[in-house]
Protein backbone atom coordinates (compact mmCIF):
# COMPACT_ATOMS: atom_id res chain seq x y z
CA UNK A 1 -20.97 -1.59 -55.56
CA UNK A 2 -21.28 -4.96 -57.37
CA UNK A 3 -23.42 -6.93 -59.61
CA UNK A 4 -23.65 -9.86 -57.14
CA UNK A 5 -22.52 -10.69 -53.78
CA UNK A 6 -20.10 -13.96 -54.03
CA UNK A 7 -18.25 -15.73 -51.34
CA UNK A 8 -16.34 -14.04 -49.08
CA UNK A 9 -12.27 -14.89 -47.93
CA UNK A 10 -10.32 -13.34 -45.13
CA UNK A 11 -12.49 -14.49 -42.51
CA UNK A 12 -15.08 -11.77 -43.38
CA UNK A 13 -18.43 -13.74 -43.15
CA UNK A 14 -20.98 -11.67 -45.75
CA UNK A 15 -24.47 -10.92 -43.89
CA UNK A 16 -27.24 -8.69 -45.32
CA UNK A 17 -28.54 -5.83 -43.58
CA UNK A 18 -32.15 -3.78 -44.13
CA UNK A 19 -30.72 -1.13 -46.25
CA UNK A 20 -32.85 1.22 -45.43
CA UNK A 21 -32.73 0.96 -41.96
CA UNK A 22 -28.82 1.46 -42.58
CA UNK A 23 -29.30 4.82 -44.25
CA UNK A 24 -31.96 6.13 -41.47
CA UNK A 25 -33.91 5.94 -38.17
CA UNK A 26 -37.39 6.70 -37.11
CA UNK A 27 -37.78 6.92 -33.29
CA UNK A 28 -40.54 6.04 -31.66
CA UNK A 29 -41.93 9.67 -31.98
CA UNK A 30 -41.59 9.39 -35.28
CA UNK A 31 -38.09 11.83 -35.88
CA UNK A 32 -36.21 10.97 -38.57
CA UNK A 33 -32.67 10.36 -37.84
CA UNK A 34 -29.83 10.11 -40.17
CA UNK A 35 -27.17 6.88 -40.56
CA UNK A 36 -25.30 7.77 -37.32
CA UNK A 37 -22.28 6.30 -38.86
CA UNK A 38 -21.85 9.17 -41.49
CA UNK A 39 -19.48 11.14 -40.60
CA UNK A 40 -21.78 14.49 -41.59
CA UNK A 41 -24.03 13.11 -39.11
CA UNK A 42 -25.06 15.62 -36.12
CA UNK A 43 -27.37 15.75 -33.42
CA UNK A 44 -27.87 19.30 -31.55
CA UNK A 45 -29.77 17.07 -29.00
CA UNK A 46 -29.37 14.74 -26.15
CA UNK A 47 -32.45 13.38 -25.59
CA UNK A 48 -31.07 10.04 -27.57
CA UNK A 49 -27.99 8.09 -28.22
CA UNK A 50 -26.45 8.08 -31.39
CA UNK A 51 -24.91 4.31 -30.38
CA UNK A 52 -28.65 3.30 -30.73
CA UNK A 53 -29.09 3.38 -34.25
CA UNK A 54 -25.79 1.38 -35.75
CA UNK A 55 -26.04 -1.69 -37.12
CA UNK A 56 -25.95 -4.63 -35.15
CA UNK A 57 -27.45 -7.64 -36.38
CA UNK A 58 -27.82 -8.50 -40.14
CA UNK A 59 -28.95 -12.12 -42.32
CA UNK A 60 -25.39 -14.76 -42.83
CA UNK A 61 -25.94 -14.91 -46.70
CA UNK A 62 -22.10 -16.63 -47.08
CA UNK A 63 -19.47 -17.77 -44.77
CA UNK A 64 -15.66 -18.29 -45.37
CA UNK A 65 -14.72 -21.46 -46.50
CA UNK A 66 -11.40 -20.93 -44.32
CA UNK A 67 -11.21 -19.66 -40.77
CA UNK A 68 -7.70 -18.83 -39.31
CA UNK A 69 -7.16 -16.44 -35.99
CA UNK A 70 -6.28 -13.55 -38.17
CA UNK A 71 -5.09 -11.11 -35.25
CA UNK A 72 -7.16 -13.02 -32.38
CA UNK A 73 -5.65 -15.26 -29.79
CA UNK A 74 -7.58 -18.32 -30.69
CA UNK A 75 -8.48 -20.69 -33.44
CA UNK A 76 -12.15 -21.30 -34.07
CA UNK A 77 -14.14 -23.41 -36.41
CA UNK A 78 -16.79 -22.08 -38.05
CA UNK A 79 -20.63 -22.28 -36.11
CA UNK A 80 -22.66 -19.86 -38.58
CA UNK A 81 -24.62 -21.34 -41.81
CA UNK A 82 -26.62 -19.68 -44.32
CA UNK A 83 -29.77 -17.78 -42.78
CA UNK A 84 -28.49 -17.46 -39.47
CA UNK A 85 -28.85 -14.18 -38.11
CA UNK A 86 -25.55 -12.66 -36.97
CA UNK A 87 -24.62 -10.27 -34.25
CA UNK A 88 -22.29 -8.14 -33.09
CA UNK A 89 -21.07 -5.41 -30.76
CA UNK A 90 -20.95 -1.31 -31.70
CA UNK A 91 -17.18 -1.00 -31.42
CA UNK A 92 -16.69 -3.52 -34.22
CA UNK A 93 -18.88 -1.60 -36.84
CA UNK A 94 -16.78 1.20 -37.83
CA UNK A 95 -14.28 -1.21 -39.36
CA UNK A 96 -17.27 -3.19 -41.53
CA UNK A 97 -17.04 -2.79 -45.33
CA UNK A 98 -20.60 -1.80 -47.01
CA UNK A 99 -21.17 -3.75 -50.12
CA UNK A 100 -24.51 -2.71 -52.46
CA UNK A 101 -25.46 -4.98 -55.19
CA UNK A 102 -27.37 -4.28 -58.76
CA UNK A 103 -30.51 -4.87 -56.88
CA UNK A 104 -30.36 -2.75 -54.03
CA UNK A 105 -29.46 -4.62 -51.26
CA UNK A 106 -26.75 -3.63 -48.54
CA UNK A 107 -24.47 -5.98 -47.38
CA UNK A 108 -21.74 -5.64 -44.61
CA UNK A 109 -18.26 -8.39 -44.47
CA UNK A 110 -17.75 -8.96 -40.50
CA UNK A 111 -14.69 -10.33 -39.71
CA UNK A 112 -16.09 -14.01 -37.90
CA UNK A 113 -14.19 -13.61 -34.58
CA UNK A 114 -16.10 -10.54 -33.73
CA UNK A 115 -19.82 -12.21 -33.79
CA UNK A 116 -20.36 -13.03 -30.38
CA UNK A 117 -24.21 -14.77 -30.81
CA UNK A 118 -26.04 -16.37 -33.50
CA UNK A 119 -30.33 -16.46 -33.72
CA UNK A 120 -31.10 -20.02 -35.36
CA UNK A 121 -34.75 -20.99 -34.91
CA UNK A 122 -35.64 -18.64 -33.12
CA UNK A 123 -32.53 -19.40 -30.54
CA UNK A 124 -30.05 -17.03 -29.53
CA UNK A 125 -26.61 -18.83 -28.39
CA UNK A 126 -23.34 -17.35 -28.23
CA UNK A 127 -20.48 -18.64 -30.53
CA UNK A 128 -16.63 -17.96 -31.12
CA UNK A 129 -16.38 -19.21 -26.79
CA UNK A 130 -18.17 -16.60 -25.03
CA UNK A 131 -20.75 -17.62 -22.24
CA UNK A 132 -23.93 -15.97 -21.91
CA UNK A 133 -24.47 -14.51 -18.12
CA UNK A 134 -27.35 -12.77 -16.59
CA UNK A 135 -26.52 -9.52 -14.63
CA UNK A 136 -27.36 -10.04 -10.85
CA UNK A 137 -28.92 -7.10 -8.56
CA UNK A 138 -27.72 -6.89 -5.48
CA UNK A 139 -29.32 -4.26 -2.42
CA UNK A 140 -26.74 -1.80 -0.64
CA UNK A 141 -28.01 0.15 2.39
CA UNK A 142 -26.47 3.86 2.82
CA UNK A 143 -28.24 4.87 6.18
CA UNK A 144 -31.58 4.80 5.41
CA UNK A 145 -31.96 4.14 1.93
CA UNK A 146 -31.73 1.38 0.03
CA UNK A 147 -29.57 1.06 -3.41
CA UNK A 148 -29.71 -1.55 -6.27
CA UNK A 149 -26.95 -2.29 -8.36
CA UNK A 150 -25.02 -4.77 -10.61
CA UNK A 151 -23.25 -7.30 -8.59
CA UNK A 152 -19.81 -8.04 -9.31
CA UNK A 153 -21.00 -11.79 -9.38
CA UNK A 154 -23.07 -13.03 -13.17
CA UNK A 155 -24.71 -16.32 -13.44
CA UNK A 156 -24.05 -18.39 -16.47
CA UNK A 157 -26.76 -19.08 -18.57
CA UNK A 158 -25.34 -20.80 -21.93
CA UNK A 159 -22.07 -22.42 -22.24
CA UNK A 160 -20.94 -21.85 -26.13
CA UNK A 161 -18.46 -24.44 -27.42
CA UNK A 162 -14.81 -24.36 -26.71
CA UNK A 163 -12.19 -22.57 -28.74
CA UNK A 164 -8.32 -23.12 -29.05
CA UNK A 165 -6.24 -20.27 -27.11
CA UNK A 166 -2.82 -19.87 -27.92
CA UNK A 167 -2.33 -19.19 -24.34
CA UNK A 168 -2.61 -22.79 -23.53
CA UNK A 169 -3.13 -22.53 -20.01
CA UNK A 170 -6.58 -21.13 -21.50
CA UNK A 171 -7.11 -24.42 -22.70
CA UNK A 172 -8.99 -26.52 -19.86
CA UNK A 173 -11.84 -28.26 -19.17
CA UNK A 174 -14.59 -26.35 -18.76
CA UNK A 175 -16.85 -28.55 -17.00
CA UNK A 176 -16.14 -27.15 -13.46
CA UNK A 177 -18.94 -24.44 -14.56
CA UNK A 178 -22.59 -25.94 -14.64
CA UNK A 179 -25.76 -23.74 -16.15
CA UNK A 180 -27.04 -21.48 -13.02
CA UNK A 181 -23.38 -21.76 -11.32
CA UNK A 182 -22.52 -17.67 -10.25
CA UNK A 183 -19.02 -16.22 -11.78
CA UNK A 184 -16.97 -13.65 -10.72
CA UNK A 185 -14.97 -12.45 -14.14
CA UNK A 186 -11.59 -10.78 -14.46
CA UNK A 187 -12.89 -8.27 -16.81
CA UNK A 188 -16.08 -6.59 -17.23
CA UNK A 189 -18.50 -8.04 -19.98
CA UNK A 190 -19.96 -7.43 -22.59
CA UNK A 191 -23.55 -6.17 -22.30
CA UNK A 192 -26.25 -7.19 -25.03
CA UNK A 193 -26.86 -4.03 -26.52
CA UNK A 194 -29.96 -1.67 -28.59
CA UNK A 195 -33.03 -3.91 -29.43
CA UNK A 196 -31.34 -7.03 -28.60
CA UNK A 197 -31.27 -6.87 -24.86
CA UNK A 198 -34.93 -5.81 -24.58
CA UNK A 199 -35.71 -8.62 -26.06
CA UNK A 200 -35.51 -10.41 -22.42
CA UNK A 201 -36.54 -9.16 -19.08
CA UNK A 202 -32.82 -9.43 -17.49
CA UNK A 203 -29.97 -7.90 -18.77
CA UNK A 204 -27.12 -10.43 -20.23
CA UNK A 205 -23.73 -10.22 -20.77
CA UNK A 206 -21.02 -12.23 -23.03
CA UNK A 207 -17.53 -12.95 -21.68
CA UNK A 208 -15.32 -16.29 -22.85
CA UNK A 209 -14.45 -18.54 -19.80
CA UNK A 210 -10.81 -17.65 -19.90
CA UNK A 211 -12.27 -14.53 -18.06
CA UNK A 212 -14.17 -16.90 -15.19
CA UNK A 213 -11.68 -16.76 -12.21
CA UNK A 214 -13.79 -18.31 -9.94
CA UNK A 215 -17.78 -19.68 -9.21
CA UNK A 216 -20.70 -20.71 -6.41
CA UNK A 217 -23.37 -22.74 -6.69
């Protein structure tokens, strides 16, 4: 709890988050569900997932004026400003620090390297090097039915700007991949997750080219 919010060091980047959509849920049948990130927090149900209803996304309100690696594998500069709206993956919220200020409002410090997109203008683009892919179906036959499933193959949809890997073998040109080429990644990807990824009609996935091991037109 402080009296105001100031500017934050450490590479934590300080966004603001609907505070009382940090505290509880309402699903769509209107059940009232409590912050899933308590630990008291229980459900005696599986008719939902609990992953649904951590925070994800919150307002940029101040930015580091320093970025260093910290405990990642590559430097960065900074591609977040004021107003920008900031997200990130479930995994990384358990280690967010909840600030409150005089007037009510709930912060969270993110450490920069684990924002993967930005929303500017009504834009999503990914930052800190990852690529944004669409997931492509593919149709298996098993005698006489038909199967669809994710293929091992994503097409690139947004190139995000280049970072500096310590690994410098990391560090190549990246203009071997066009916009609609087809990768094949060493590792699987990160899926766009809750309310973000109904936002479009595929499914899309983040992964930093470092991960691309090879591509078709």
């Amino acid at each position: 709890m402080v009296d105001k919010v100031g500017v934050p060091t450490g590479n934590k980047v300080l966004v603001k988050i609907d505070g009382k959509g940090f505290d509880i849920k309402k699903t769509d049948g209107g059940i009232l569900i409590v912050n899933a990130a308590d630990n008291d927090a229980e459900a005696s149900s599986h008719g939902y997932s609990l992953s649904e209803f951590m925070v994800r996304t919150g307002e940029v309100v101040a930015v580091p004026g320093v970025l260093t690696s910290g405990s990642y594998d590559w430097d960065t500069e900074n591609e977040l400003i004021v107003g920008d709206i900031a997200y990130w993956p479930i995994i990384t919220f358990f280690d967010m620090q909840v600030v409150m200020d005089s007037d009510g409002f709930t912060y969270l410090l993110v450490d920069y390297h684990e924002i993967h997109l930005r929303e500017r203008n009504g834009e999503i683009q990914p930052i800190n090097g990852f690529y944004l892919f669409s997931g492509i179906i593919e149709t298996e036959k098993a005698l006489e039915y038909s199967v669809e499933k994710q293929s091992m193959w994503y097409s690139l949809k947004y190139k995000g700007n280049n970072v500096n890997y310590h690994e410098k073998d990391y560090n190549y040109d990246d203009g071997i991949w066009q916009v609609g080429d087809e990768c094949f990644l060493s590792v699987p990807p990160f899926k766009l997750e809750g309310e973000l990824s109904k936002r479009f009609e595929k499914q899309y996935f983040l992964a930093q080219k470092r991960h691309i091991l090879m591509s078709r037109k």
